[in-house]
Protein backbone atom coordinates (compact mmCIF):
# COMPACT_ATOMS: atom_id res chain seq x y z
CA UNK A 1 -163.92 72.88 67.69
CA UNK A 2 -163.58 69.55 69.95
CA UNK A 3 -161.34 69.71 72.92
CA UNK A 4 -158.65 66.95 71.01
CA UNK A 5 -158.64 68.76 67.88
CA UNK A 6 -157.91 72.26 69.86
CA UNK A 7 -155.68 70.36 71.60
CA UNK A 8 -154.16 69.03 68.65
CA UNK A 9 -153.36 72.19 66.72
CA UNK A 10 -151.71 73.86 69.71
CA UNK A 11 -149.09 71.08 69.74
CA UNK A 12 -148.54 71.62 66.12
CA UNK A 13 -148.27 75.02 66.72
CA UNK A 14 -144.74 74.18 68.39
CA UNK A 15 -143.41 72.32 65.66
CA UNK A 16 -141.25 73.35 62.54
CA UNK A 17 -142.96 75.36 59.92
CA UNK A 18 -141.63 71.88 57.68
CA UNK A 19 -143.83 69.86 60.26
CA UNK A 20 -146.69 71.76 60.22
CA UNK A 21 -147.29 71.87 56.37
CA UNK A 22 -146.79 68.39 56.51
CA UNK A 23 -149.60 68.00 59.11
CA UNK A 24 -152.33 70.36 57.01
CA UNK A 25 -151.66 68.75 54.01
CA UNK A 26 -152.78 65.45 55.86
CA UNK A 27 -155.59 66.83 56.83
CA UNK A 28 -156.54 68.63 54.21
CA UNK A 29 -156.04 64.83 52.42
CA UNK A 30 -158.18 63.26 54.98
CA UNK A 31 -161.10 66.04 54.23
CA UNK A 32 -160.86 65.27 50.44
CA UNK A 33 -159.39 68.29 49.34
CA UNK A 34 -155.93 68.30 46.82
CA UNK A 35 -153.14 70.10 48.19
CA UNK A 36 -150.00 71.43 46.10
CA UNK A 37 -148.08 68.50 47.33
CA UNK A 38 -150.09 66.06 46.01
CA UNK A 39 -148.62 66.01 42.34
CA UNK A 40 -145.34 64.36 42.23
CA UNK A 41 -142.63 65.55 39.33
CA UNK A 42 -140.66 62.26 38.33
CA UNK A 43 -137.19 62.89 38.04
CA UNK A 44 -135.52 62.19 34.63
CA UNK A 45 -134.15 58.89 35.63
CA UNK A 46 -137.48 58.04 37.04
CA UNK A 47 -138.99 59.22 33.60
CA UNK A 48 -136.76 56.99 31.93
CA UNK A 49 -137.62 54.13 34.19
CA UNK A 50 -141.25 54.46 32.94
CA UNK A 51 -140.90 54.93 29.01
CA UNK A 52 -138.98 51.79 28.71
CA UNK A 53 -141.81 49.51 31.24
CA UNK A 54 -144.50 51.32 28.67
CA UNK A 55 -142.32 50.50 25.94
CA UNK A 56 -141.95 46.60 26.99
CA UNK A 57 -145.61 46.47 27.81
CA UNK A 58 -146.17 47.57 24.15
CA UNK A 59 -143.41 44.61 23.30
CA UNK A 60 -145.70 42.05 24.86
CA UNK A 61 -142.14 41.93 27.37
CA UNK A 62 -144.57 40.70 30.79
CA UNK A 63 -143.78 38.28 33.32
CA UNK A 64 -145.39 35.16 32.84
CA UNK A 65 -147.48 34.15 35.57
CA UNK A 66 -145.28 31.70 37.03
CA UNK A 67 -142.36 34.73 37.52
CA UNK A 68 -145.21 36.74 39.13
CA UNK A 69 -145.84 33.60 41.44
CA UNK A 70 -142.17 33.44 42.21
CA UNK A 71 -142.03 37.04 43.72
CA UNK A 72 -145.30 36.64 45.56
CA UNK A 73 -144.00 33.42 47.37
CA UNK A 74 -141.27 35.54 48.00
CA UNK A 75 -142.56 37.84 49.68
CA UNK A 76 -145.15 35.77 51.19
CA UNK A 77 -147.67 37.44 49.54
């Protein structure tokens, strides 16, 4: 093990067990590997939220590309 990453986990090893799952589920991330936390349950409301955009997509219901313009400008995008 390098020096930093030694060095690394020992300072972890002082933070909240919260912290510390956080911080080898990032890693675990930047190594390629899934962790439990990477599957996010959409609330109701959120589910909601979705159904109707999938329902106006199937409506033809799309900004036109001058609205989509609009926002970038915006935004300064």
């Amino acid at each position: 093990m390098s020096k930093i990453l030694a060095r690394a986990f020992e300072a972890a090893r002082e933070l909240p067990a919260e912290m510390q799952d956080e911080l080898g589920g990032i890693l675990l991330r930047l190594m390629g590997e899934e962790t439990e936390e990477d599957v996010y349950e959409l609330t109701p409301e959120e589910e909601a939220d979705l159904d109707e955009a999938l329902a106006e997509v199937e409506r033809g219901e799309l900004a036109t590309d001058e609205e989509v313009r609009a926002v970038l400008a915006k935004y300064r995008l």
